[in-house]
PDB file of N, CA and C in Angstrom:
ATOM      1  N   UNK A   1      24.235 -25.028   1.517  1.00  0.00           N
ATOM      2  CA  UNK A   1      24.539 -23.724   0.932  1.00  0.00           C
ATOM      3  C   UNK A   1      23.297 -23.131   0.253  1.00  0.00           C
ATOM      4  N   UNK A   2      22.508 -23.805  -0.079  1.00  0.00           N
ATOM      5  CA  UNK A   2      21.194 -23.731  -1.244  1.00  0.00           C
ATOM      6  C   UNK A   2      20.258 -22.694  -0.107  1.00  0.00           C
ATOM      7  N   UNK A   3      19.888 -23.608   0.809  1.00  0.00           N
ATOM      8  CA  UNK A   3      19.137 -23.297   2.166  1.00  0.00           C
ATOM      9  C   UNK A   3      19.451 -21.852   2.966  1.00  0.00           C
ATOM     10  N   UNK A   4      20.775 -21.500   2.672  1.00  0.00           N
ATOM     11  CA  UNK A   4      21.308 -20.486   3.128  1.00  0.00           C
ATOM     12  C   UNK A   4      21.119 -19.236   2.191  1.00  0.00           C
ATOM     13  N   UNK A   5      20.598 -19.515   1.125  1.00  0.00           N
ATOM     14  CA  UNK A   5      20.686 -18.623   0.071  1.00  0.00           C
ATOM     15  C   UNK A   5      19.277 -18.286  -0.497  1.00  0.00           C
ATOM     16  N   UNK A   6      18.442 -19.541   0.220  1.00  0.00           N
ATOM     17  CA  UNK A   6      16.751 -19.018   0.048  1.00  0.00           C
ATOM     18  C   UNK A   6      16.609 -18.598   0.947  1.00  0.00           C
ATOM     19  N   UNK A   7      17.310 -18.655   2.694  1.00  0.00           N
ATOM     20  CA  UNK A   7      16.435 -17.994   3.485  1.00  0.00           C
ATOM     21  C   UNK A   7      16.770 -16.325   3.748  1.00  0.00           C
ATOM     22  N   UNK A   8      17.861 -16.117   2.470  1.00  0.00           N
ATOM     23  CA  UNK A   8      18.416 -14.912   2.410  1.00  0.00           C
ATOM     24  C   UNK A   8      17.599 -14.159   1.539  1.00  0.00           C
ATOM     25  N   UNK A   9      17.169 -14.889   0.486  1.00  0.00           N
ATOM     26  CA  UNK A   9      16.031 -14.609  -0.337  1.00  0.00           C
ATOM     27  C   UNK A   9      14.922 -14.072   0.098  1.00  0.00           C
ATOM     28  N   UNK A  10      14.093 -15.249   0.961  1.00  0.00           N
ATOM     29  CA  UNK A  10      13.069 -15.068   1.461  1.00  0.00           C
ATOM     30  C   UNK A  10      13.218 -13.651   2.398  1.00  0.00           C
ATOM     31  N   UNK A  11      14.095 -13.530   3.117  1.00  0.00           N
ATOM     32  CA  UNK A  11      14.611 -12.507   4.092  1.00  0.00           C
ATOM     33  C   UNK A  11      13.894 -11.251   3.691  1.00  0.00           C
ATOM     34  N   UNK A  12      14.759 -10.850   2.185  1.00  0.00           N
ATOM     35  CA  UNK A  12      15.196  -9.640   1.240  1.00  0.00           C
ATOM     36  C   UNK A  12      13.486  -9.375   1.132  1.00  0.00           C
ATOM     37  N   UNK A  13      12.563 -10.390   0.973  1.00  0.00           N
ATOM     38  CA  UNK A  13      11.325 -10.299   0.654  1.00  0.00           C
ATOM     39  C   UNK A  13      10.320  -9.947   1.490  1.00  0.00           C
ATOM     40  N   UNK A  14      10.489 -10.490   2.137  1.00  0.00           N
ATOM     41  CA  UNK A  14       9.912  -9.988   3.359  1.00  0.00           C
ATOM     42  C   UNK A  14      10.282  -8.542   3.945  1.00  0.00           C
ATOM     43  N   UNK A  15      11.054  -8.186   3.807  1.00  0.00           N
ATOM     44  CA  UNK A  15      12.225  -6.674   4.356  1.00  0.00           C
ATOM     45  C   UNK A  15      11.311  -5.832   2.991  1.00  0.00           C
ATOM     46  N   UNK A  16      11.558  -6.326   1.926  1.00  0.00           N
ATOM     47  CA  UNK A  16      11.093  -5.227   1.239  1.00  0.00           C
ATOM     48  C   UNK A  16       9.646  -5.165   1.241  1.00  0.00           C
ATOM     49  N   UNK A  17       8.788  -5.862   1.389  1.00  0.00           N
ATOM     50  CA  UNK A  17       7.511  -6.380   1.580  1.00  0.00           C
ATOM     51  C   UNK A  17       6.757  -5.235   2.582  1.00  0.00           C
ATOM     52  N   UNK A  18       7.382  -5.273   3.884  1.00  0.00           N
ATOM     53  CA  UNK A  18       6.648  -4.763   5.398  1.00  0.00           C
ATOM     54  C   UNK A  18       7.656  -3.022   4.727  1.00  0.00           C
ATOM     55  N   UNK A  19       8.486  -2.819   4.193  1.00  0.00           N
ATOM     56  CA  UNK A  19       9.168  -1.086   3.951  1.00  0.00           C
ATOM     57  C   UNK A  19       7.653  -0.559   3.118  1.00  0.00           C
ATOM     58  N   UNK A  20       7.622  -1.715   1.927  1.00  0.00           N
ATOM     59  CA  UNK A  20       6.059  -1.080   0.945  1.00  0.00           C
ATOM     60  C   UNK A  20       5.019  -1.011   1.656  1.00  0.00           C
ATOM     61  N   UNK A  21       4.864  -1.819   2.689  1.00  0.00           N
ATOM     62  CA  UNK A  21       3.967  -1.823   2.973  1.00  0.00           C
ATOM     63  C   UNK A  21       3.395  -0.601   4.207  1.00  0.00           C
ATOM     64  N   UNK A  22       4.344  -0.400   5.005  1.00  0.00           N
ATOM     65  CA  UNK A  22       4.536   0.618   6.030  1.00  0.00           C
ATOM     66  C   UNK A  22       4.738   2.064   5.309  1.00  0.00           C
ATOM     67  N   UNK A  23       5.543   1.951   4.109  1.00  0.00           N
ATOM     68  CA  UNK A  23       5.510   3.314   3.429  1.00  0.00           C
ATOM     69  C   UNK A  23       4.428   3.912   2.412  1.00  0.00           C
ATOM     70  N   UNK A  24       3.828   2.709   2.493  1.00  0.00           N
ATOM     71  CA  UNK A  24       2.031   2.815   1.418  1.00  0.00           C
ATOM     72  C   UNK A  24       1.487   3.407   2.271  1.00  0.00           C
ATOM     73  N   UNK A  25       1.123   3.264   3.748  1.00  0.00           N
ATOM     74  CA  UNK A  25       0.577   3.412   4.624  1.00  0.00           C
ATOM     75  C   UNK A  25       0.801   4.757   5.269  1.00  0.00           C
ATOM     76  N   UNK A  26       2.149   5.254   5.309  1.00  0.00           N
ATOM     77  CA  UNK A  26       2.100   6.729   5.499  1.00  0.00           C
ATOM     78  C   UNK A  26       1.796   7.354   4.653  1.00  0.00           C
ATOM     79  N   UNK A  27       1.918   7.593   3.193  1.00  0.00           N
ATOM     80  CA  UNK A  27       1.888   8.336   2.411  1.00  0.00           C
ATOM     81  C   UNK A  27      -0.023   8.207   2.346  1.00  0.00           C
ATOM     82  N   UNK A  28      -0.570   7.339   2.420  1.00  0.00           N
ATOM     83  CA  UNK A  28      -2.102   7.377   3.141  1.00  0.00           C
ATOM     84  C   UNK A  28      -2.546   8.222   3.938  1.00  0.00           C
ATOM     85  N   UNK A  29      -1.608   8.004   4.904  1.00  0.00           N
ATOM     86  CA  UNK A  29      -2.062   9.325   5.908  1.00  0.00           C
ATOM     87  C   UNK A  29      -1.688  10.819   5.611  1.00  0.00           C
ATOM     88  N   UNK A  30      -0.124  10.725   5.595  1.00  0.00           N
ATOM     89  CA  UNK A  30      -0.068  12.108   4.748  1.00  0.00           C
ATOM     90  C   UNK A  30      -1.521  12.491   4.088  1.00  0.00           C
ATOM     91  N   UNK A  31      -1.707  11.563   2.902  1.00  0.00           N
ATOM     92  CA  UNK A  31      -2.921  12.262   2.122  1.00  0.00           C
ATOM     93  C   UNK A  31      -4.175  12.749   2.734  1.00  0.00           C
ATOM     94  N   UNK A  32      -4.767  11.779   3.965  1.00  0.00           N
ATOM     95  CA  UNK A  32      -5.776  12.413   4.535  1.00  0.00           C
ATOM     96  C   UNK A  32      -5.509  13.602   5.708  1.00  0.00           C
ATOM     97  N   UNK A  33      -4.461  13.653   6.213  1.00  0.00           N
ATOM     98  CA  UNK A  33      -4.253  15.098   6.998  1.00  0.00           C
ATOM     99  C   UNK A  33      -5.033  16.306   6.071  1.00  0.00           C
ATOM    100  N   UNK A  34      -5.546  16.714   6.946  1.00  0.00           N
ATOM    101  CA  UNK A  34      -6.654  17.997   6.963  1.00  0.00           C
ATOM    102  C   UNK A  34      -5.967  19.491   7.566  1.00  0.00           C
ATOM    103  N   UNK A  35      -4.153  19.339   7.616  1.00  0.00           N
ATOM    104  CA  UNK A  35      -4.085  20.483   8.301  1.00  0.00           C
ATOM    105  C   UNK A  35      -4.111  22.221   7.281  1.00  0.00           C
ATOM    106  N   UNK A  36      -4.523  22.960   7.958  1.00  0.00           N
ATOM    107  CA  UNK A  36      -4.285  24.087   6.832  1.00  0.00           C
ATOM    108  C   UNK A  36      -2.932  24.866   7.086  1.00  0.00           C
ATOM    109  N   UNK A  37      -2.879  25.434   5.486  1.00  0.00           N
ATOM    110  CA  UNK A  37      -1.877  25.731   4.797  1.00  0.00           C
ATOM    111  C   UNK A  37      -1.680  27.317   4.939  1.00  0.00           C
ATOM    112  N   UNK A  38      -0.666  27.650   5.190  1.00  0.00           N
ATOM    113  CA  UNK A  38      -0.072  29.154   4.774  1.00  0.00           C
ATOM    114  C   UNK A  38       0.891  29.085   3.355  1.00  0.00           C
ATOM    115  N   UNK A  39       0.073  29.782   2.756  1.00  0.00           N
ATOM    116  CA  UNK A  39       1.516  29.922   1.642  1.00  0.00           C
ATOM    117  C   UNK A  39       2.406  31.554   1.438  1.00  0.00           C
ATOM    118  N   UNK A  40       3.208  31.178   1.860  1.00  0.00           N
ATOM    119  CA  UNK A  40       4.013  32.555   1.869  1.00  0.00           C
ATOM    120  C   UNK A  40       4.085  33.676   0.125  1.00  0.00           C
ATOM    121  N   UNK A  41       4.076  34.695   0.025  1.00  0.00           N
ATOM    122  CA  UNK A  41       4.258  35.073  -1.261  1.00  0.00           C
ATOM    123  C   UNK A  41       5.651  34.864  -1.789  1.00  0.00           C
ATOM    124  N   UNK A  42       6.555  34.492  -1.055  1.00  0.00           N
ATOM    125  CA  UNK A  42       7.909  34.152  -1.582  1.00  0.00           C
ATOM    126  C   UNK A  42       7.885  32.657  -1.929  1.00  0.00           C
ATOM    127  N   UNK A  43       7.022  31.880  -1.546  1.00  0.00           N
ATOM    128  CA  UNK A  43       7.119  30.738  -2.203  1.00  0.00           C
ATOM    129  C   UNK A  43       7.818  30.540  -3.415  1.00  0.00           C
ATOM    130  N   UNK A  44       8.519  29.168  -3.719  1.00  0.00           N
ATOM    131  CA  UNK A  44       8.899  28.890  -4.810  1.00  0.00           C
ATOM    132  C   UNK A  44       8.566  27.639  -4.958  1.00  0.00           C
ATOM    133  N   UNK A  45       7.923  26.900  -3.888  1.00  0.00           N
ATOM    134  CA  UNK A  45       7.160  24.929  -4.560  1.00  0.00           C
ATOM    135  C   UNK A  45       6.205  24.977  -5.690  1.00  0.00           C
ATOM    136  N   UNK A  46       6.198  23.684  -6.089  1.00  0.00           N
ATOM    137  CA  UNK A  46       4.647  23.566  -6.554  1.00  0.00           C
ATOM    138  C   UNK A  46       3.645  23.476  -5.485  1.00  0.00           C
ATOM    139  N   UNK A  47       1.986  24.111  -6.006  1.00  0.00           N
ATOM    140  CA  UNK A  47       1.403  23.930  -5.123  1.00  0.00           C
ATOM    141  C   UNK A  47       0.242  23.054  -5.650  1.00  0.00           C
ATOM    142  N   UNK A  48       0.244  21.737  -4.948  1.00  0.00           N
ATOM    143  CA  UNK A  48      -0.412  20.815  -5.016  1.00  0.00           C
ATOM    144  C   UNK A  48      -2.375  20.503  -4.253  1.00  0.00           C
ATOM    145  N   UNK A  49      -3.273  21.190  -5.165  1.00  0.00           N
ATOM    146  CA  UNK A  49      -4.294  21.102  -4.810  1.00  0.00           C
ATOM    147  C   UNK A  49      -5.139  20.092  -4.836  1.00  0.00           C
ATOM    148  N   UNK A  50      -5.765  19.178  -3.828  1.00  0.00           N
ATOM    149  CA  UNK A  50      -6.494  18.281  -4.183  1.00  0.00           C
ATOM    150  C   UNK A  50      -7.330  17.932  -2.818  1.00  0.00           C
ATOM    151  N   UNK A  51      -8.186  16.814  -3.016  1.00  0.00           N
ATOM    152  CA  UNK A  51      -8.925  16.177  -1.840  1.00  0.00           C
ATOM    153  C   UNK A  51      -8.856  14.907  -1.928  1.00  0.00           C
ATOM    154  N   UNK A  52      -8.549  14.656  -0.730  1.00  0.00           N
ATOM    155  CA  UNK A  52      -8.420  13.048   0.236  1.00  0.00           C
ATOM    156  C   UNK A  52      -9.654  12.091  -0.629  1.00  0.00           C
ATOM    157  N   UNK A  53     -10.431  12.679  -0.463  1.00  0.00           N
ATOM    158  CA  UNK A  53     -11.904  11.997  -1.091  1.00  0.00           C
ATOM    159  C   UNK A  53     -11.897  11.300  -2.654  1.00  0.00           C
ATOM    160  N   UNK A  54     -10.999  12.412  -3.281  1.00  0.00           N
ATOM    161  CA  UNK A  54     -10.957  12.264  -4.930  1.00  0.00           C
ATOM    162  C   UNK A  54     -10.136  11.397  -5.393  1.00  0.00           C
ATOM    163  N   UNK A  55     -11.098  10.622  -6.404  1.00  0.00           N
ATOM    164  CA  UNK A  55     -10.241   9.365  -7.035  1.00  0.00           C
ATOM    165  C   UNK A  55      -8.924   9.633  -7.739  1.00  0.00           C
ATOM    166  N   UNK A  56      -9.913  11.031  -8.621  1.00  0.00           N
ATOM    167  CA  UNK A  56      -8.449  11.535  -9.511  1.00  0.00           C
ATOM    168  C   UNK A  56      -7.025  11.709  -8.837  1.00  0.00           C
ATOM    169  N   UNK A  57      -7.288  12.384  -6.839  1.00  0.00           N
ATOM    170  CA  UNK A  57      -6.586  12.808  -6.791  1.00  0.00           C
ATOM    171  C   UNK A  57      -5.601  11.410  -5.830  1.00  0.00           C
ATOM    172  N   UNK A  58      -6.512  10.678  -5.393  1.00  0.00           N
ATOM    173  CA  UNK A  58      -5.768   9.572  -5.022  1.00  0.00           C
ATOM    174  C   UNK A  58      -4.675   8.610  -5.990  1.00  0.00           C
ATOM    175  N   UNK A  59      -5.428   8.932  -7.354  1.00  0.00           N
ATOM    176  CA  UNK A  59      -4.552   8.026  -8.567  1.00  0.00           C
ATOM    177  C   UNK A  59      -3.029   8.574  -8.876  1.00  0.00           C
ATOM    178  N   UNK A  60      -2.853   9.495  -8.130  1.00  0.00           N
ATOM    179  CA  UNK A  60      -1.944  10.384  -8.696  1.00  0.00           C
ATOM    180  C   UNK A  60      -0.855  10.845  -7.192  1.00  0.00           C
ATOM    181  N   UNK A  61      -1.855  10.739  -6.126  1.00  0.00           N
ATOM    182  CA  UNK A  61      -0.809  11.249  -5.094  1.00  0.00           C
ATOM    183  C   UNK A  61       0.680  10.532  -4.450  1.00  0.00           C
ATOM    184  N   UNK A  62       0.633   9.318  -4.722  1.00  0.00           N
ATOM    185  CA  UNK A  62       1.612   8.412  -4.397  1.00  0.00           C
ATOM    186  C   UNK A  62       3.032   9.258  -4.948  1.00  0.00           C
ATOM    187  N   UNK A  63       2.859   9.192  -6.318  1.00  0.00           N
ATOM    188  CA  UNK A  63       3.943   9.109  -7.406  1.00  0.00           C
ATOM    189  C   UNK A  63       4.196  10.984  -6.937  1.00  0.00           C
ATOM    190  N   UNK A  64       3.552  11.758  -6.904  1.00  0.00           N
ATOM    191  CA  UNK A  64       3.673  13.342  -6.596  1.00  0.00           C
ATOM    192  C   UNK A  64       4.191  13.049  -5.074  1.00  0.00           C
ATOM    193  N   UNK A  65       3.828  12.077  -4.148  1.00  0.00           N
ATOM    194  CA  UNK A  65       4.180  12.387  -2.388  1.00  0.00           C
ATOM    195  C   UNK A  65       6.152  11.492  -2.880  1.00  0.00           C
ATOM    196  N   UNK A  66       6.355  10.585  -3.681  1.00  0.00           N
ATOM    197  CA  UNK A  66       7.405  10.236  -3.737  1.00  0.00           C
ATOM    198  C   UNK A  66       8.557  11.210  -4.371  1.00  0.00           C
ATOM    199  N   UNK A  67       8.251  11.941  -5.385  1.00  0.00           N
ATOM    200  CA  UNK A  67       8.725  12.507  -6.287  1.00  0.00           C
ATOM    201  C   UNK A  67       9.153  13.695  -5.009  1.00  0.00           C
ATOM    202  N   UNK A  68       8.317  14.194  -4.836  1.00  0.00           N
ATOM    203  CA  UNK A  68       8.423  15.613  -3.626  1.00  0.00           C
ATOM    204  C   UNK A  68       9.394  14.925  -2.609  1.00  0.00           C
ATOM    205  N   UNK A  69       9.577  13.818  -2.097  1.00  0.00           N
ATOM    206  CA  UNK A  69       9.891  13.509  -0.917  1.00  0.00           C
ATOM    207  C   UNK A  69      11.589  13.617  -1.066  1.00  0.00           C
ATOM    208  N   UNK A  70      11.993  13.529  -2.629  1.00  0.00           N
ATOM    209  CA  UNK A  70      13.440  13.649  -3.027  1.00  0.00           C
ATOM    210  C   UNK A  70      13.779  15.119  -3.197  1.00  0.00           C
ATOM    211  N   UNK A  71      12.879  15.900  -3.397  1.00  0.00           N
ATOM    212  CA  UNK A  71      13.169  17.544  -3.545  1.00  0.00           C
ATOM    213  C   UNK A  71      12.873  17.995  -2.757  1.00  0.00           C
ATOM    214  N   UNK A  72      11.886  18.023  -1.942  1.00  0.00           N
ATOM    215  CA  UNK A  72      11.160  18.938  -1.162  1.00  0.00           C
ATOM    216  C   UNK A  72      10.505  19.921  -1.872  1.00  0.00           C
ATOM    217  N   UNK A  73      10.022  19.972  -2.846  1.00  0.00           N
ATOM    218  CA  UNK A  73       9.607  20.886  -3.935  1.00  0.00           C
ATOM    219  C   UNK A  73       8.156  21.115  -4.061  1.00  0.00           C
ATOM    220  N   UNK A  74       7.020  20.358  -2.897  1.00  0.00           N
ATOM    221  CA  UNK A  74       5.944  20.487  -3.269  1.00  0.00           C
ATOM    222  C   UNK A  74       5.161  20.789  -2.159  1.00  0.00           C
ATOM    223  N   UNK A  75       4.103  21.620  -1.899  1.00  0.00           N
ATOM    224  CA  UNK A  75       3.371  21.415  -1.071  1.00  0.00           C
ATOM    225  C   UNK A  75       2.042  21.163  -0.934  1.00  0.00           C
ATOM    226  N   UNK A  76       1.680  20.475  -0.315  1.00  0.00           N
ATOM    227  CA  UNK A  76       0.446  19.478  -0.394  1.00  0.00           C
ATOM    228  C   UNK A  76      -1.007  20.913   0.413  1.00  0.00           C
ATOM    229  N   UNK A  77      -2.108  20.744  -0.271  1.00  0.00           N
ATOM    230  CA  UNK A  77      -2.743  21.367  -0.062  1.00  0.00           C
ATOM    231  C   UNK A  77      -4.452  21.023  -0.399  1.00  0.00           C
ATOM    232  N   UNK A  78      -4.615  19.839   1.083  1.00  0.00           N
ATOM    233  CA  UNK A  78      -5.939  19.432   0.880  1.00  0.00           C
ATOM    234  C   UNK A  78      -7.191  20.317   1.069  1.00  0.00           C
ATOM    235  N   UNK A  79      -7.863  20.741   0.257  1.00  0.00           N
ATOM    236  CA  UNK A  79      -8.947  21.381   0.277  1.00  0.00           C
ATOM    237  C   UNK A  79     -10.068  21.060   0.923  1.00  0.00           C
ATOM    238  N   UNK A  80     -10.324  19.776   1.295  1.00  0.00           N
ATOM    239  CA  UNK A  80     -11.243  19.162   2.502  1.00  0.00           C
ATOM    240  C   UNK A  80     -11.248  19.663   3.700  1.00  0.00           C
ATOM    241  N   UNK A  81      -9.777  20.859   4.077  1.00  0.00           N
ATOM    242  CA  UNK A  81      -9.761  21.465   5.109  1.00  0.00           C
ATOM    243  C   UNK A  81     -10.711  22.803   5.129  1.00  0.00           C
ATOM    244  N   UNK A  82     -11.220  22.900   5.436  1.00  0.00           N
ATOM    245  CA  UNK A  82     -12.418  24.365   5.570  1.00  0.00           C
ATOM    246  C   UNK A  82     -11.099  25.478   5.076  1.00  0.00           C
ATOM    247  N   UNK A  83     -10.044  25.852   6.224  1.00  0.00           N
ATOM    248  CA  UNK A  83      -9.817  26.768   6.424  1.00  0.00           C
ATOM    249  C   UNK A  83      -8.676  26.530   4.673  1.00  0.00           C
ATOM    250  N   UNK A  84      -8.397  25.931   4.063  1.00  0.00           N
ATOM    251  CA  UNK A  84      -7.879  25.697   2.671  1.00  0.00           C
ATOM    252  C   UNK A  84      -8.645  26.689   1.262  1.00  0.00           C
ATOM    253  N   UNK A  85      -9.718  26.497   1.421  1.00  0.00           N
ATOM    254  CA  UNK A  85     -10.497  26.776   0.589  1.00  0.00           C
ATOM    255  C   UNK A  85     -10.954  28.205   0.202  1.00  0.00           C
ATOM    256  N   UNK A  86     -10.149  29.263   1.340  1.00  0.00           N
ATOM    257  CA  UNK A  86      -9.782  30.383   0.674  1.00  0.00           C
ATOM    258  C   UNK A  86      -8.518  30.344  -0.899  1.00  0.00           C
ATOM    259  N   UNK A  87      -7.730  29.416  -1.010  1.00  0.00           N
ATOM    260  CA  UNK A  87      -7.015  29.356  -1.812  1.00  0.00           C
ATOM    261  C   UNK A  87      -8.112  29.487  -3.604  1.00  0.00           C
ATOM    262  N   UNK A  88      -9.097  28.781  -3.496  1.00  0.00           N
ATOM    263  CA  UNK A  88     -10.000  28.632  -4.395  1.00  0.00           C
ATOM    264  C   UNK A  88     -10.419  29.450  -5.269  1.00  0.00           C
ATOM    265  N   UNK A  89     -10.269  30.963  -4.316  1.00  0.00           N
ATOM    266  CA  UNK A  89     -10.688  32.388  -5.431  1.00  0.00           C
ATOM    267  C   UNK A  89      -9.110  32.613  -5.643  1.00  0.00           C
ATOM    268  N   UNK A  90      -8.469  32.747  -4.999  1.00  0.00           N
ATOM    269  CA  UNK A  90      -6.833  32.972  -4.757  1.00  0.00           C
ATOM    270  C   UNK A  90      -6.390  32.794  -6.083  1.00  0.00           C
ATOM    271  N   UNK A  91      -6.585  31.326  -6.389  1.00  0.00           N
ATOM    272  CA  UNK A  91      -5.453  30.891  -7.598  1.00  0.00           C
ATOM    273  C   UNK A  91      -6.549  30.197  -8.458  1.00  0.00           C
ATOM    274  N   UNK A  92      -7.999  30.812  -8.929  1.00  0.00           N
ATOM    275  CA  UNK A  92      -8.845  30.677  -9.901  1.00  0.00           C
ATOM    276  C   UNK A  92      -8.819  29.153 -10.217  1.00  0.00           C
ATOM    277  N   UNK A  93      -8.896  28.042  -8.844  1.00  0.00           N
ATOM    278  CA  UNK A  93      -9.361  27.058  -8.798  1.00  0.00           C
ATOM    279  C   UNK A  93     -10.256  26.418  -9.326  1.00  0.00           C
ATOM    280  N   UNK A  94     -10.509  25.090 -10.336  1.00  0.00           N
ATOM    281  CA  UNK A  94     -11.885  25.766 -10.976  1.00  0.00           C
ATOM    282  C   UNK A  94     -11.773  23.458 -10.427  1.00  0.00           C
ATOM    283  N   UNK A  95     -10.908  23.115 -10.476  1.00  0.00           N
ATOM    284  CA  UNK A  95     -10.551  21.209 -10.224  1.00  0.00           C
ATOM    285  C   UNK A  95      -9.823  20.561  -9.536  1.00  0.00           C
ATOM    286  N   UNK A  96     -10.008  19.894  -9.208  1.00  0.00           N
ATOM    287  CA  UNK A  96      -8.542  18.868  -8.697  1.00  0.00           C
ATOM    288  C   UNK A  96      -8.665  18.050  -9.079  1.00  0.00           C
ATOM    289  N   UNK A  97      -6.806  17.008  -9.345  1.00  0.00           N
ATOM    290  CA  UNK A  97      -6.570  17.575  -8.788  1.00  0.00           C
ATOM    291  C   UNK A  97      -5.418  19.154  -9.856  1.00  0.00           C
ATOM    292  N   UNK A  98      -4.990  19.894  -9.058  1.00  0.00           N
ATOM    293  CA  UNK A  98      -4.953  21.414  -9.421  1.00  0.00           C
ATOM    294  C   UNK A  98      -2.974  21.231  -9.051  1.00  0.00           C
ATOM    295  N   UNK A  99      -1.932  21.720  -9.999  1.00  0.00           N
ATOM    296  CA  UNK A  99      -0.591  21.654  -9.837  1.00  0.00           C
ATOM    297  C   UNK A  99      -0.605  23.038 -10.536  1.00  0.00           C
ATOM    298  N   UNK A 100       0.280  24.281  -9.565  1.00  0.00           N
ATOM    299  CA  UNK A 100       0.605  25.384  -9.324  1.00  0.00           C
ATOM    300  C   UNK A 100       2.254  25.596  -9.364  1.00  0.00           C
ATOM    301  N   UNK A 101       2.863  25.873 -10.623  1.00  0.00           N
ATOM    302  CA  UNK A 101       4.241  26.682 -10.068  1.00  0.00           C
ATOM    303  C   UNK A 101       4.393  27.904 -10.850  1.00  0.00           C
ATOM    304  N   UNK A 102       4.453  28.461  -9.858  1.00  0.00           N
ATOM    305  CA  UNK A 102       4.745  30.069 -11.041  1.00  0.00           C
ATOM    306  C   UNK A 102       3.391  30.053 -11.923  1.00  0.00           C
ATOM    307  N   UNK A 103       3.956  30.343 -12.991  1.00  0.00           N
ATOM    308  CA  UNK A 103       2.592  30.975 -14.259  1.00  0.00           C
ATOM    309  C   UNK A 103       2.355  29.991 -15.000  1.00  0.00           C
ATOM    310  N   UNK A 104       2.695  28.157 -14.073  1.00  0.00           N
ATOM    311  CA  UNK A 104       2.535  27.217 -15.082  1.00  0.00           C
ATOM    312  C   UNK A 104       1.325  26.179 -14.066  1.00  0.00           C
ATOM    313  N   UNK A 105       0.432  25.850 -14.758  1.00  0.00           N
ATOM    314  CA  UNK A 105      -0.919  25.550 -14.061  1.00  0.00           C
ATOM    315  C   UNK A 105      -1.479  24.610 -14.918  1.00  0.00           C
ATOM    316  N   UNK A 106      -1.987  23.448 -14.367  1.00  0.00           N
ATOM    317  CA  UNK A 106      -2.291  22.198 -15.118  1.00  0.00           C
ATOM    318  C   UNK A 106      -3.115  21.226 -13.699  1.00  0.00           C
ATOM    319  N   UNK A 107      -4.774  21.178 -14.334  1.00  0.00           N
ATOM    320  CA  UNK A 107      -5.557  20.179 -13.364  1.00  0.00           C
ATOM    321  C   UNK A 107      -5.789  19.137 -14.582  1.00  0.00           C
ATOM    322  N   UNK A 108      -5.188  17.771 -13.719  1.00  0.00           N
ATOM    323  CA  UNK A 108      -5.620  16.529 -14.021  1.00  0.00           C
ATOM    324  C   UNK A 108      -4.765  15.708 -13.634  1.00  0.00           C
ATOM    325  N   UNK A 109      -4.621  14.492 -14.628  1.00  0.00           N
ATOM    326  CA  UNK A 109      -3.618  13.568 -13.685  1.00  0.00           C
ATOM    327  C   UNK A 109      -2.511  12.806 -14.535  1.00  0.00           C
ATOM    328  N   UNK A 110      -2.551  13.271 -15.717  1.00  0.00           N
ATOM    329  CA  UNK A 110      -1.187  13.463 -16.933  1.00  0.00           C
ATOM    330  C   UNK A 110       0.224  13.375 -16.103  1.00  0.00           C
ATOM    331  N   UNK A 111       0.537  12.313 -15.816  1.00  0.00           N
ATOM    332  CA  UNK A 111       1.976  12.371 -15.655  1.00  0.00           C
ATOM    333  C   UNK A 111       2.628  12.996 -16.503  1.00  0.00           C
ATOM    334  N   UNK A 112       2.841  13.286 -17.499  1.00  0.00           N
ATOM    335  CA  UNK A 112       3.830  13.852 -17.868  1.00  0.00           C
ATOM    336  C   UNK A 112       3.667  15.596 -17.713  1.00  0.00           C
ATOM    337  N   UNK A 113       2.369  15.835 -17.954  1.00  0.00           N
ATOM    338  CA  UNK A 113       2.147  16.955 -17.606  1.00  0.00           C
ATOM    339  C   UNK A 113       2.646  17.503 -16.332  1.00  0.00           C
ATOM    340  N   UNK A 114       2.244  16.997 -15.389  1.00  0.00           N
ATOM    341  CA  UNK A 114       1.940  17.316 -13.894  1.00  0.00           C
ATOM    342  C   UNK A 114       4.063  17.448 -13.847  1.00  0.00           C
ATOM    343  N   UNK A 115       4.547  16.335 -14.361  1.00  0.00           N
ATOM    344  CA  UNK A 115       5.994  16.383 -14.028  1.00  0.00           C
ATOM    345  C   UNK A 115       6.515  17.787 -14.867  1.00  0.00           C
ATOM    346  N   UNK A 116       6.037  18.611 -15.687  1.00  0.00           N
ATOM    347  CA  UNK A 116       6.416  19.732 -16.213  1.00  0.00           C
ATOM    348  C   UNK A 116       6.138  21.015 -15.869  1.00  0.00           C
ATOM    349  N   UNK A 117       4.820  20.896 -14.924  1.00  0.00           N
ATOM    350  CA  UNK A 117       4.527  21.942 -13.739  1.00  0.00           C
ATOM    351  C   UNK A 117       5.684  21.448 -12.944  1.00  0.00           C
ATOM    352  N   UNK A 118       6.083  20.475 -12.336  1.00  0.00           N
ATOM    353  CA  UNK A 118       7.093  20.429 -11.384  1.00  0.00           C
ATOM    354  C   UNK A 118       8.273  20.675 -11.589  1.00  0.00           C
ATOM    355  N   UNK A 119       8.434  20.374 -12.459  1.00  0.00           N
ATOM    356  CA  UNK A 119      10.188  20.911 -13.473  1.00  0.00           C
ATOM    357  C   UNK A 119      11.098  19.795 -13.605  1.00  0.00           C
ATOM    358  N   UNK A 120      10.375  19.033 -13.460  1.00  0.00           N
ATOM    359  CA  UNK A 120      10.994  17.298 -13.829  1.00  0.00           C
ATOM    360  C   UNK A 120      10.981  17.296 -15.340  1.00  0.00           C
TER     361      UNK A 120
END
């Protein structure tokens, strides 16, 4: 019975093990996609400015790509893309990474902050 109950164990561990590990791994890629962005003027997301490259913005994108992935509330907007970087005069870009909703605007990597641009 013992045997039956570690290899159920071990199982659970492994299962959750290769999900983190496969879902670390997209949200990786997500981050380096380079595609460019339209933002409509009716928008209502946050708009999430940053680059693939940046530490700041790597320290921070996990927890923002998870958080978004339950709302749909955010849109990702890597600036490493050439054609992105009109946004820069747009919305008086000055860092990343850069969190946009409405008239509420905050660059850095303040969780708690960043979750109050989002409306968390």
């Amino acid at each position: 019975m013992l045997n039956k109950w570690i290899k159920i164990i071990i199982s659970a561990v492994v299962a959750v093990g290769v999900i983190t590990f496969v879902g670390h791994n997209y949200v990786n890629y997500v981050e380096k996609k380079q595609t460019p962005v339209t933002i409509s003027s009716s928008n209502k997301k946050t708009l999430f400015f940053y680059r693939d490259d940046c530490s700041d913005c790597q320290s921070i994108f996990h927890q923002v790509y998870w958080k978004s992935a339950l709302k749909n509330n955010v849109v990702f907007i890597n600036m490493n893309q050439q054609k992105n970087r009109k946004y820069i005069t747009k919305y008086n870009l000055t860092s990343v990474p850069t969190f946009i909703n409405g008239n509420k605007q905050y660059s850095g990597t303040n969780l708690d902050k960043i979750n109050q641009v989002l409306g968390d």
